[in-house]
N, C-alpha and C. Protein backbone atom coordinates (compact mmCIF):
# COMPACT_ATOMS: atom_id res chain seq x y z
N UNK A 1 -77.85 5.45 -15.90
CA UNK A 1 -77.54 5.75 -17.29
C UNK A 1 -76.89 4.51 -17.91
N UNK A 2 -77.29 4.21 -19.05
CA UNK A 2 -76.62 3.08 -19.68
C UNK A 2 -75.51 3.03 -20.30
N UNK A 3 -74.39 2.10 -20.71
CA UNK A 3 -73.13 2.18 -20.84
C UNK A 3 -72.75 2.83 -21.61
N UNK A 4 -73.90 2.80 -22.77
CA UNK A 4 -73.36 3.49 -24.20
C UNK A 4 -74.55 4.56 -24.16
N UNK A 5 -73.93 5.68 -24.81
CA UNK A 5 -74.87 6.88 -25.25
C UNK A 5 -75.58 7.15 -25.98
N UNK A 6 -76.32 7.77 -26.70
CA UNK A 6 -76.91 7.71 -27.97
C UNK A 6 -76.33 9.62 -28.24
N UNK A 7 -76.45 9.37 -29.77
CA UNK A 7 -76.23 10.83 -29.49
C UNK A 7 -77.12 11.98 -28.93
N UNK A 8 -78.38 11.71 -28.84
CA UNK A 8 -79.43 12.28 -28.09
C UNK A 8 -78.84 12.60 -27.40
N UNK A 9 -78.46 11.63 -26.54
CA UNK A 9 -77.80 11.77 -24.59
C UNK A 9 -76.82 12.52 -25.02
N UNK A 10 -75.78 12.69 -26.04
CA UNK A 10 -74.69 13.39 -25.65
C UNK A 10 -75.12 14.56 -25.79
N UNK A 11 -76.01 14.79 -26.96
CA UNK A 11 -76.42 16.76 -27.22
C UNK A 11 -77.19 16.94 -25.88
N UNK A 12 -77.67 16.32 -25.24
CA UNK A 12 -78.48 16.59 -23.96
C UNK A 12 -77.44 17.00 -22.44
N UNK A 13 -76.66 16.02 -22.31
CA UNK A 13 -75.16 16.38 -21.88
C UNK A 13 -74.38 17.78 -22.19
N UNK A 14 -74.09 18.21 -23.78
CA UNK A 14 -74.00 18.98 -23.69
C UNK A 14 -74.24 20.71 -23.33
N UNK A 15 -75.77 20.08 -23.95
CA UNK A 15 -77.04 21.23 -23.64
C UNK A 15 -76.75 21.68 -21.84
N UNK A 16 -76.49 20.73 -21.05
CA UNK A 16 -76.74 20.86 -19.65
C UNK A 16 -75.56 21.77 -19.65
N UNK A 17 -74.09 21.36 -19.77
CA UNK A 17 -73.22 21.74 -19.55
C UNK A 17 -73.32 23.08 -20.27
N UNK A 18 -73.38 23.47 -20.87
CA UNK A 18 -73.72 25.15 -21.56
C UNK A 18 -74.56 25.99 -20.97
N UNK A 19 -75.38 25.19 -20.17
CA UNK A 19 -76.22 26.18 -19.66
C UNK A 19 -75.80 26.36 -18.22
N UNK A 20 -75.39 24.80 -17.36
CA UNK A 20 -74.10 25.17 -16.16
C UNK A 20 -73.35 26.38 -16.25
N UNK A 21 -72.76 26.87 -17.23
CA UNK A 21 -71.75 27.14 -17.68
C UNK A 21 -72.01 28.71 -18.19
N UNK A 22 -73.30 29.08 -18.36
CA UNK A 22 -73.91 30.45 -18.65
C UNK A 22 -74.49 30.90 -16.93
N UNK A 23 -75.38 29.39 -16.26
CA UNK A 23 -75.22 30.35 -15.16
C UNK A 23 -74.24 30.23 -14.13
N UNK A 24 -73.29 30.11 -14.66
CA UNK A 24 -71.71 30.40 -13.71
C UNK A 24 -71.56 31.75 -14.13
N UNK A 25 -71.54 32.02 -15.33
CA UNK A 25 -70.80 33.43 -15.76
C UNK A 25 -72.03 34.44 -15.16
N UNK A 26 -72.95 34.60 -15.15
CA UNK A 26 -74.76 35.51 -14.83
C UNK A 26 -74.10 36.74 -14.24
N UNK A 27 -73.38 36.50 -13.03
CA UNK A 27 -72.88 37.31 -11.69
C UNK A 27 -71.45 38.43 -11.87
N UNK A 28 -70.85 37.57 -13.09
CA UNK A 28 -69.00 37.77 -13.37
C UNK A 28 -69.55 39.25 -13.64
N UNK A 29 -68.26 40.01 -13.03
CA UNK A 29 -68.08 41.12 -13.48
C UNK A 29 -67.02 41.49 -14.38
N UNK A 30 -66.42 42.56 -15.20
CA UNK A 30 -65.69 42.76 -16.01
C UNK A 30 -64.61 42.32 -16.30
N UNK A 31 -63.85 42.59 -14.89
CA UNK A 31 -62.42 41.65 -14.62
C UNK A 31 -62.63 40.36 -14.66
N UNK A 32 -63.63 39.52 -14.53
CA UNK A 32 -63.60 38.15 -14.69
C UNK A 32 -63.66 38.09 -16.17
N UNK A 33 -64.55 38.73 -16.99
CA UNK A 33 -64.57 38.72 -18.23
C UNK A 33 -63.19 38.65 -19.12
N UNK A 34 -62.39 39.71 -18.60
CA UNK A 34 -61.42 39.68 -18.91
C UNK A 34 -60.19 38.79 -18.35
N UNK A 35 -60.33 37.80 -18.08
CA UNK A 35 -59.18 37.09 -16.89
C UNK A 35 -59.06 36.60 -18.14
N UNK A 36 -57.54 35.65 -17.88
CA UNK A 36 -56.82 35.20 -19.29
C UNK A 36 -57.49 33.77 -18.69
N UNK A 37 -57.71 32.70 -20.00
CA UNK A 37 -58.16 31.35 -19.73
C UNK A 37 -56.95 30.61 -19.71
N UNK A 38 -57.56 29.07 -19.39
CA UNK A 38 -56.57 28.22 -19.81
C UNK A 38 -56.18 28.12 -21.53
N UNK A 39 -56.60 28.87 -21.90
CA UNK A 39 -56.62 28.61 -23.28
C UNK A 39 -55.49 30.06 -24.21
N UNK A 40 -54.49 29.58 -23.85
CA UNK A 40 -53.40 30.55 -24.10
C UNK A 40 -54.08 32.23 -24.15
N UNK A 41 -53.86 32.22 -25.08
CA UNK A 41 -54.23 34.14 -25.17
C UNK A 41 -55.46 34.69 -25.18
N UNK A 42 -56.72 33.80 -25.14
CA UNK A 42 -57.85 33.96 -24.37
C UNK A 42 -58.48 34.27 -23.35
N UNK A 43 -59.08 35.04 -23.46
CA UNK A 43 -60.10 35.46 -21.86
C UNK A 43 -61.12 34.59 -22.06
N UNK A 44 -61.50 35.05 -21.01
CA UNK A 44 -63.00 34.12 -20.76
C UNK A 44 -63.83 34.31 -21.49
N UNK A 45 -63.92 35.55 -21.67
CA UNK A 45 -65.50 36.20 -22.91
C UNK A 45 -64.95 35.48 -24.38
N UNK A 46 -63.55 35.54 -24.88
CA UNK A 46 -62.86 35.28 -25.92
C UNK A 46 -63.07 33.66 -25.93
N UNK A 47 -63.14 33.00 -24.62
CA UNK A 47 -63.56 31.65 -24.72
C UNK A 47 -64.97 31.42 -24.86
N UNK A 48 -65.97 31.94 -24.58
CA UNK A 48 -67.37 31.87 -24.43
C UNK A 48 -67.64 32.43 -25.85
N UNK A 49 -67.29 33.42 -26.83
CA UNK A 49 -67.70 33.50 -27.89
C UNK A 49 -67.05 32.16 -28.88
N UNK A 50 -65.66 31.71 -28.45
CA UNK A 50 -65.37 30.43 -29.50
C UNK A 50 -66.85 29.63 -28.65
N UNK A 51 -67.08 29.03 -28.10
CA UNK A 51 -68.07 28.18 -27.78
C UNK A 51 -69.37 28.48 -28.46
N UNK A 52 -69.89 29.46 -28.60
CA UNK A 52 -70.93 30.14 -29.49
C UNK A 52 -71.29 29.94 -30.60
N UNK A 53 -69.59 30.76 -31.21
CA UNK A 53 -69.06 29.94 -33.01
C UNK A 53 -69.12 28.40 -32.95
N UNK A 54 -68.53 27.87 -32.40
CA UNK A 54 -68.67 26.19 -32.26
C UNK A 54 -70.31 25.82 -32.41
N UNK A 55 -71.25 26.23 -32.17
CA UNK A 55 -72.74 26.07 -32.02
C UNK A 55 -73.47 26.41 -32.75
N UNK A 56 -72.68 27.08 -33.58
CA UNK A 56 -73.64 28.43 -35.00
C UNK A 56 -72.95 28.07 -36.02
N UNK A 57 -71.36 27.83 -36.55
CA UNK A 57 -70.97 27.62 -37.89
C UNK A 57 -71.17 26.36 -37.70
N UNK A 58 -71.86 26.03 -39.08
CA UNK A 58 -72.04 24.53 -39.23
C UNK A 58 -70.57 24.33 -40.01
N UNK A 59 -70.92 23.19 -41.28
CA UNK A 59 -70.06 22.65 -41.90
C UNK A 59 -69.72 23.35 -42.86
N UNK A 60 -70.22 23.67 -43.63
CA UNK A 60 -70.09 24.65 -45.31
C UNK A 60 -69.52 26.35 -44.47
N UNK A 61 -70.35 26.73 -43.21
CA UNK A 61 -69.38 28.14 -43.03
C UNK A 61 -68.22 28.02 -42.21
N UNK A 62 -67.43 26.67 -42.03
CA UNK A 62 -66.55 26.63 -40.89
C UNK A 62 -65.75 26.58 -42.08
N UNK A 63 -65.52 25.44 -43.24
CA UNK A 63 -65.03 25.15 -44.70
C UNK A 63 -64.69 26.37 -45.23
N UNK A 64 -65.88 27.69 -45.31
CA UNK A 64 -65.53 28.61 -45.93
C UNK A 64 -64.25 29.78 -45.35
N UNK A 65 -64.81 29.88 -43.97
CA UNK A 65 -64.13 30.48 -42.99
C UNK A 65 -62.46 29.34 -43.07
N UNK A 66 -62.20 28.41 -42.90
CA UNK A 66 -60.79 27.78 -42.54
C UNK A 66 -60.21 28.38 -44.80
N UNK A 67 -61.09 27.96 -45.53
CA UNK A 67 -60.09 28.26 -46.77
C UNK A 67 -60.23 29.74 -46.89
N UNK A 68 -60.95 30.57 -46.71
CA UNK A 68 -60.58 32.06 -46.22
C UNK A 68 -59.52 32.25 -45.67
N UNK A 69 -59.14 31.96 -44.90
CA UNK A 69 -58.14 32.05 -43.90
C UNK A 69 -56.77 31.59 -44.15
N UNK A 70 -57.20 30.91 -45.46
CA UNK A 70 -55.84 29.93 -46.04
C UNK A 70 -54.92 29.06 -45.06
N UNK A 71 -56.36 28.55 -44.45
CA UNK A 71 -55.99 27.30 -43.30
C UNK A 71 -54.53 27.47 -42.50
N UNK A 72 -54.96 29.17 -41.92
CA UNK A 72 -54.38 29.75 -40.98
C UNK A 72 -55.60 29.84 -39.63
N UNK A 73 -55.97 28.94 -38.85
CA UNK A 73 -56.54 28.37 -37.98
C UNK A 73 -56.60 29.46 -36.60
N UNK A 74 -55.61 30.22 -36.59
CA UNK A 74 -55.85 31.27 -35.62
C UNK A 74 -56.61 32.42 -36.29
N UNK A 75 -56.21 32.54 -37.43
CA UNK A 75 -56.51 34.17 -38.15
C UNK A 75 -58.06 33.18 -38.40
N UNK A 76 -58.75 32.14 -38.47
CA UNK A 76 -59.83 31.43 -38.29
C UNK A 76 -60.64 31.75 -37.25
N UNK A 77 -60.31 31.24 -36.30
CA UNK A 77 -60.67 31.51 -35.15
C UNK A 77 -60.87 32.83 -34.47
N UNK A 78 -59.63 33.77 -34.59
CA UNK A 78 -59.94 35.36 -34.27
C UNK A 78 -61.29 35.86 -34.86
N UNK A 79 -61.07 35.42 -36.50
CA UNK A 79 -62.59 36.02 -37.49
C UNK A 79 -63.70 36.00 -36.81
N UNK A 80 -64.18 34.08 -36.65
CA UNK A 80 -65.43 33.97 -35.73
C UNK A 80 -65.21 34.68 -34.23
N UNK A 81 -64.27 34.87 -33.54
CA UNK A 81 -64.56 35.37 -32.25
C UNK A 81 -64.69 36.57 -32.27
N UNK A 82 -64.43 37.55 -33.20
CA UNK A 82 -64.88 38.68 -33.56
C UNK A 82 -66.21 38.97 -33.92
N UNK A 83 -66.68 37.93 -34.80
CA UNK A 83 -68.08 37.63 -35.25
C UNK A 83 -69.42 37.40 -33.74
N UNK A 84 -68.36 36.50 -33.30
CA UNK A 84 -69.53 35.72 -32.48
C UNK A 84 -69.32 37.09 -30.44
N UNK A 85 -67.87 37.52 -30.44
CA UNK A 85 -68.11 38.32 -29.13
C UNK A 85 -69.16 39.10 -29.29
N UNK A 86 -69.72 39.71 -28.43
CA UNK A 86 -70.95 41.31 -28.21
C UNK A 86 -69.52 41.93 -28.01
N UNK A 87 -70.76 43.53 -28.25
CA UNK A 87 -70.22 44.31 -27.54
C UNK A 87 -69.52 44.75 -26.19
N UNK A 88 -70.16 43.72 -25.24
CA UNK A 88 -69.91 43.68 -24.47
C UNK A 88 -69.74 42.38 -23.72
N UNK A 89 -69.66 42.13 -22.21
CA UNK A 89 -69.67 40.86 -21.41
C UNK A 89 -70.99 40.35 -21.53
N UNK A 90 -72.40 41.44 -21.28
CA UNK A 90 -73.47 41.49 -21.05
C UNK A 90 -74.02 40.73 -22.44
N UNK A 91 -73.66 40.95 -23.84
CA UNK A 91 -74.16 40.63 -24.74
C UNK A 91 -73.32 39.68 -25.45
N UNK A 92 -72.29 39.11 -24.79
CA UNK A 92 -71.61 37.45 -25.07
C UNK A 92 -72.20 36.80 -24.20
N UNK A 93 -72.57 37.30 -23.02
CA UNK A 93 -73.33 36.07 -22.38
C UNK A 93 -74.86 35.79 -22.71
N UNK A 94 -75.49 36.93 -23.50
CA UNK A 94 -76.73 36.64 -24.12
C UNK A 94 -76.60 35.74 -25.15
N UNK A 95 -75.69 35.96 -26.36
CA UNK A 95 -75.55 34.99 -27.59
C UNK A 95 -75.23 33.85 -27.10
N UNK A 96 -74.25 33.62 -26.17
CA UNK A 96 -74.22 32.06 -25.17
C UNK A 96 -75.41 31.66 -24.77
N UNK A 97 -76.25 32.21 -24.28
CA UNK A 97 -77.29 31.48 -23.96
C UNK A 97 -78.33 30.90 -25.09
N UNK A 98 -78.26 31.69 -26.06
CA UNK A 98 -79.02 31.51 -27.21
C UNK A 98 -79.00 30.01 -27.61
N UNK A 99 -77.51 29.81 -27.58
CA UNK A 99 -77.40 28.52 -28.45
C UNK A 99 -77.25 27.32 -27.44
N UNK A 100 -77.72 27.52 -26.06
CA UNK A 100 -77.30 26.52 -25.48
C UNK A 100 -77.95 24.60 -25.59
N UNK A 101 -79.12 25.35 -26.61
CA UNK A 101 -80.00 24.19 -27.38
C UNK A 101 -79.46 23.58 -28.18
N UNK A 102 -78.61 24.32 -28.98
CA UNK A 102 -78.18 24.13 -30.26
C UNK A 102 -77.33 22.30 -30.69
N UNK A 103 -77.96 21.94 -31.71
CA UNK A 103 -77.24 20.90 -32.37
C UNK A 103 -76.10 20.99 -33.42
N UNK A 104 -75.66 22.53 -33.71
CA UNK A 104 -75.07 22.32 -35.04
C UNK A 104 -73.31 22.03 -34.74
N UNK A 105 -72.89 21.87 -35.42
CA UNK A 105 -71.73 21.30 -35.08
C UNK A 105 -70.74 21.62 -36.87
N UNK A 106 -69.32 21.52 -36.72
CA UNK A 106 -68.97 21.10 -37.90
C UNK A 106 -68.34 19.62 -37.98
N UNK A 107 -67.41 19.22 -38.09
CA UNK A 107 -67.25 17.90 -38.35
C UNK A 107 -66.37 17.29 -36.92
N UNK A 108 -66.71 15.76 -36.78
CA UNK A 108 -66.78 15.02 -35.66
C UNK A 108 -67.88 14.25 -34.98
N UNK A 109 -67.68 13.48 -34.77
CA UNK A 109 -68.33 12.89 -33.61
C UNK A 109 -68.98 13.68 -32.56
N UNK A 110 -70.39 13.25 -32.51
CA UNK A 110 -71.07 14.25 -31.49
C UNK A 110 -70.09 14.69 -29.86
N UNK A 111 -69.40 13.05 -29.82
CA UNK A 111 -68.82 13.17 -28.27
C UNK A 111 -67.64 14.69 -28.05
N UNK A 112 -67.19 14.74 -29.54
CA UNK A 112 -66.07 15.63 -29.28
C UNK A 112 -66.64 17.25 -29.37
N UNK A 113 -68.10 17.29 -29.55
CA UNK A 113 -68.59 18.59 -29.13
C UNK A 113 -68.98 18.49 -28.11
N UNK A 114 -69.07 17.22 -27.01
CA UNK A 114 -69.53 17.10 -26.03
C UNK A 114 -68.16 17.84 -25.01
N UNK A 115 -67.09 17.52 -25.35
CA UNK A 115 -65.80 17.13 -24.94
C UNK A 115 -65.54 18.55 -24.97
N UNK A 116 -65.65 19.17 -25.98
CA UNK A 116 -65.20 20.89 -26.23
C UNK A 116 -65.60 21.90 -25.64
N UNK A 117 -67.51 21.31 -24.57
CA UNK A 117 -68.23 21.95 -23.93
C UNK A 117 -67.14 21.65 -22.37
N UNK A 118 -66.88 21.05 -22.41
CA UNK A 118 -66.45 20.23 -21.05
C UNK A 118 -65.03 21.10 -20.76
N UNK A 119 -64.59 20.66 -21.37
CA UNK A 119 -62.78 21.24 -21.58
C UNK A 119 -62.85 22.81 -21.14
N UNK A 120 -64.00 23.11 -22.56
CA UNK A 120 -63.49 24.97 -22.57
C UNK A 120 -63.85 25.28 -21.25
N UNK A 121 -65.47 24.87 -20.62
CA UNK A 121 -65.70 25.40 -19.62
C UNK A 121 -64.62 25.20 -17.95
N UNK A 122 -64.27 23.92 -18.35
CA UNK A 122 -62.89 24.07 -17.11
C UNK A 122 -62.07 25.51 -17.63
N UNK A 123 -61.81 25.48 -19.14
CA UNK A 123 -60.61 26.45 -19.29
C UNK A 123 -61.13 28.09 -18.80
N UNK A 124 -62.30 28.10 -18.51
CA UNK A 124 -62.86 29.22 -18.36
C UNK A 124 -63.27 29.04 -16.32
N UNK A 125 -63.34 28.37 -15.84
CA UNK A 125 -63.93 28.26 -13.95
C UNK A 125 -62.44 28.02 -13.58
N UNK A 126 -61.66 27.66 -13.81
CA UNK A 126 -60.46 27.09 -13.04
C UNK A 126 -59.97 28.60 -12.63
N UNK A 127 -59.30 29.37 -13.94
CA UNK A 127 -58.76 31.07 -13.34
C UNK A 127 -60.06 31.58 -12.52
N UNK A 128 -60.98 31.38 -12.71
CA UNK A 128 -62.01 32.48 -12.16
C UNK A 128 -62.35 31.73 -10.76
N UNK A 129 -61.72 30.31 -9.99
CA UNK A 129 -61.81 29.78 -8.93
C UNK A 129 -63.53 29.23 -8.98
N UNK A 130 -64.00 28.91 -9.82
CA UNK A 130 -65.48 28.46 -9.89
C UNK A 130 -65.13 26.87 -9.89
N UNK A 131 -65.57 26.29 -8.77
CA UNK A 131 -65.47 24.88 -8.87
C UNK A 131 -67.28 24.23 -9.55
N UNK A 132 -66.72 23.17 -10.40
CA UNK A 132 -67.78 22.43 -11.16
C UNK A 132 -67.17 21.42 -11.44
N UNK A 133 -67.61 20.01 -11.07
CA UNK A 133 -67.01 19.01 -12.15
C UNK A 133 -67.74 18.08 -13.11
N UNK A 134 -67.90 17.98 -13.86
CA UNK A 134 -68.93 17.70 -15.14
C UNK A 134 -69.16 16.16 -14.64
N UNK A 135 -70.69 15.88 -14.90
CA UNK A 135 -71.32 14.92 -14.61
C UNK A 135 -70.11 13.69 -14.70
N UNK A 136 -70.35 12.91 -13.90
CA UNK A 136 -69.08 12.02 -14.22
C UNK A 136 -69.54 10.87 -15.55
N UNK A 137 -70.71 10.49 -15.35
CA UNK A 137 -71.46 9.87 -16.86
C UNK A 137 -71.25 10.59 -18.51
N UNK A 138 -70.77 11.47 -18.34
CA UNK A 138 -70.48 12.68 -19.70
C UNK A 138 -68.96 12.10 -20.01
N UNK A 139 -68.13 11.92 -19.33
CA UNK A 139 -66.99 11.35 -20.33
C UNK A 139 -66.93 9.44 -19.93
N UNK A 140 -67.58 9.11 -19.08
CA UNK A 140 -67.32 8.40 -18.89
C UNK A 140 -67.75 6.87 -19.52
N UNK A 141 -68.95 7.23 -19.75
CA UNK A 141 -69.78 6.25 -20.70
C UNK A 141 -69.23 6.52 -22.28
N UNK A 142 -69.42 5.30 -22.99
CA UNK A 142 -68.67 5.23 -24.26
C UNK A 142 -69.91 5.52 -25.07
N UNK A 143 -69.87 6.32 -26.36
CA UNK A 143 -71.11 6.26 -27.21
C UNK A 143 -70.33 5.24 -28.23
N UNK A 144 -70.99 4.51 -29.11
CA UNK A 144 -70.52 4.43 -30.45
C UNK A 144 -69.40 4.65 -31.20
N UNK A 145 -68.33 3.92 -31.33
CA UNK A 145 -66.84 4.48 -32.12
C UNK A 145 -66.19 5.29 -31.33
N UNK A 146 -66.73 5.46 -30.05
CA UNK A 146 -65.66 6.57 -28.96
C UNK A 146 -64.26 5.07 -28.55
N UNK A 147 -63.41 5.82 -28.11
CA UNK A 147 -62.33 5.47 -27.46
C UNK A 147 -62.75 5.20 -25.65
N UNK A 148 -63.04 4.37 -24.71
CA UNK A 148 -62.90 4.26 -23.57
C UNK A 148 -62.22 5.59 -23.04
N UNK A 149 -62.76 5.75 -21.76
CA UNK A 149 -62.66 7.29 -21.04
C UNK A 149 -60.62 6.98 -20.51
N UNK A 150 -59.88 8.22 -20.43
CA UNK A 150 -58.99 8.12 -19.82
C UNK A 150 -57.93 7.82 -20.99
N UNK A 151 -58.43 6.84 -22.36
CA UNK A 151 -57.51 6.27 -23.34
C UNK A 151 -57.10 7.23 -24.43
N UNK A 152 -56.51 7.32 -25.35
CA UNK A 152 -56.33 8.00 -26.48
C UNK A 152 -56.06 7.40 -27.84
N UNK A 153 -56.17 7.80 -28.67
CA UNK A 153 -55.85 7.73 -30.06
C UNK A 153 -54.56 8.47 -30.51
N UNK A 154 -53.88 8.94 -29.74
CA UNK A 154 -52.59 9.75 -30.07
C UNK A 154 -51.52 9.97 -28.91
N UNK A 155 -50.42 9.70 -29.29
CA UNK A 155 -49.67 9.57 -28.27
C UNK A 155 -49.15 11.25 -27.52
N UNK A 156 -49.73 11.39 -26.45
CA UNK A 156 -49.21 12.91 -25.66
C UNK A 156 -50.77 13.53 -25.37
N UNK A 157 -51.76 12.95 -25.58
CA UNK A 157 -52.92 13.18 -25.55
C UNK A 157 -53.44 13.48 -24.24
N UNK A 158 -54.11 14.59 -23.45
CA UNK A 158 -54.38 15.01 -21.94
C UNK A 158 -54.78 13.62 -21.75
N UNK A 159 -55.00 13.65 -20.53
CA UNK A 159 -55.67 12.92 -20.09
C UNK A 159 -56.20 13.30 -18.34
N UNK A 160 -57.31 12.48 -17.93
CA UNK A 160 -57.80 12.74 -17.31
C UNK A 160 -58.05 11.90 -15.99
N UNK A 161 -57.57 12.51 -14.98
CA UNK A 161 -57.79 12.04 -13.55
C UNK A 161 -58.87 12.87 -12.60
N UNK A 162 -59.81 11.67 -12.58
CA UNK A 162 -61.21 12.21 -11.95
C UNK A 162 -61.22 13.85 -11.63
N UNK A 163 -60.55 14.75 -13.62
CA UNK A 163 -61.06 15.69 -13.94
C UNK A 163 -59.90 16.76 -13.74
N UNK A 164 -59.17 15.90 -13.14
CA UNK A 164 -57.93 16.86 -12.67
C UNK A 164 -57.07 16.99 -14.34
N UNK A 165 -57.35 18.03 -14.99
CA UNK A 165 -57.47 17.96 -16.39
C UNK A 165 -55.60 18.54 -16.49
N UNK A 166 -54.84 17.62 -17.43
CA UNK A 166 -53.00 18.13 -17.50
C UNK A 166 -53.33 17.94 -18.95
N UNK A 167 -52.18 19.12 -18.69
CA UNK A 167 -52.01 19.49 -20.40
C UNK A 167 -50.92 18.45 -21.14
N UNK A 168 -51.24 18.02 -21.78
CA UNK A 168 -50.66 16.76 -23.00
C UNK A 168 -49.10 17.64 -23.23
N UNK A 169 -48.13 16.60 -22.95
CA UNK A 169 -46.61 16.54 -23.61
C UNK A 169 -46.85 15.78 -25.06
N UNK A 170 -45.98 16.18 -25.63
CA UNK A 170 -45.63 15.78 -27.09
C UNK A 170 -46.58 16.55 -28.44
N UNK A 171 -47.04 16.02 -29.20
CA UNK A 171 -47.41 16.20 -30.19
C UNK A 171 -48.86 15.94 -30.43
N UNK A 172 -49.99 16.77 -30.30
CA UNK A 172 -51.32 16.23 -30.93
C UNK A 172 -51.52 16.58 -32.34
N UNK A 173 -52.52 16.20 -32.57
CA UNK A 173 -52.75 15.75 -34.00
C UNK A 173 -53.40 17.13 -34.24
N UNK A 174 -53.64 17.53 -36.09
CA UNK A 174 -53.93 18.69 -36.28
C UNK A 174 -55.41 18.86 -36.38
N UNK A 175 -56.09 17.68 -36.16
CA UNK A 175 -57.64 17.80 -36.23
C UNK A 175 -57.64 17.24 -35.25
N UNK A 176 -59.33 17.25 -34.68
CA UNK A 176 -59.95 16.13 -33.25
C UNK A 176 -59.99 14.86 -34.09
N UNK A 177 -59.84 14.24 -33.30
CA UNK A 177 -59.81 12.74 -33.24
C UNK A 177 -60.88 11.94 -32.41
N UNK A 178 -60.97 10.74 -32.28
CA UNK A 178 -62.40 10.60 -31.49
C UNK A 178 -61.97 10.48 -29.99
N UNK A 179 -63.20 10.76 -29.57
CA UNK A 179 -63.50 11.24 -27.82
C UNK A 179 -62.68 10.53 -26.91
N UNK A 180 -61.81 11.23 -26.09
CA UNK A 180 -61.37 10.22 -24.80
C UNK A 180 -62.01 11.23 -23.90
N UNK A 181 -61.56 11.23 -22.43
CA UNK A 181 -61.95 11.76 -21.51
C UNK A 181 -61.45 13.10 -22.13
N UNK A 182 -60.98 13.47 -22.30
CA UNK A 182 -59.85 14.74 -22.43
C UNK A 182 -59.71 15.06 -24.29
N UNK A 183 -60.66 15.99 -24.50
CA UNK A 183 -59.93 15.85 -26.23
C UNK A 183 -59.12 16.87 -26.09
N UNK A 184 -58.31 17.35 -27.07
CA UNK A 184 -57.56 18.31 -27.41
C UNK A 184 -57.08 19.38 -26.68
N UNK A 185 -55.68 19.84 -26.59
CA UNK A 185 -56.24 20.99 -26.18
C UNK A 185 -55.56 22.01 -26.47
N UNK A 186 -55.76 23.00 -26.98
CA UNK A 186 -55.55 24.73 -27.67
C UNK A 186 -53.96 24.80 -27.08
């Protein structure tokens, strides 16, 4: 693979990792569904439908949805995960699969939807003991205007040891910023 990415390669990257990541869940039964994530007050299904929304609201319904919300970012987020869960485990992991093609995105750099595929799905295999570790070429190669793997743009920013993913001390920023190994985290 060559040093730099194109964004092709990264939606292709991502594409892989989503679909890794659908057939990890195939087997889960309820209680896994329900296990709390790394992602504070999230379950797993509650993480797999934000990943969904991430893939389906573009730009104009993420805009509409955050000033709805009166750029209250959780009462944001609950909306679409309400929107985007099934009824069930059985039918969040169908709408997950749906979009695992998907290009749409709202604003950022392709890498940091690459990065969001990467992240959530640790935040979702780590409680459930599913070992995976994402291609090592996916954070590691620089696309275009990315930040070098491991570096940051903000001081307290995760960072990443061959994946061993720690949660950032201090202060991150209130939007993504561009790609390090480790973007953001909830």
């Amino acid at each position: 693979m060559p040093d730099t990415l194109t964004r092709g390669d990264l939606w292709a990257l991502a594409h892989a990792e989503r679909a890794a990541l659908a057939d990890d869940l195939a087997g889960l039964d309820t209680a896994g569904w329900a296990r709390r994530s790394l992602c504070g007050r999230w379950t797993v299904r509650e993480v797999v439908a934000h990943l969904t929304a991430a893939a389906t609201v573009g730009r104009t319904r993420w805009l509409v949805s955050v000033l709805g919300a009166r750029f209250d970012f959780a009462r944001h987020n609950d909306r679409r995960l309400a929107e985007h869960r099934g009824a069930d485990p059985g039918e969040t992991l169908d709408r997950f699969r749906r979009i695992i093609g998907s290009t749409t995105s709202t604003f950022g750099p392709t890498q940091a939807w690459l990065g969001e595929v990467i992240v959530h799905a640790q935040d979702i295999r780590r409680p459930l003991g599913l070992g995976r570790t994402p291609p090592v070429g996916a954070p590691s190669r620089r696309s275009p205007g990315s930040t070098p793997a491991g570096t940051s743009r903000w001081p307290g920013a995760a960072r990443s040891t061959a994946f061993g993913w720690r949660r950032p001390t201090g202060r991150s920023p209130p939007v993504p910023v561009r790609w390090s190994a480790a973007p953001r985290w909830r």
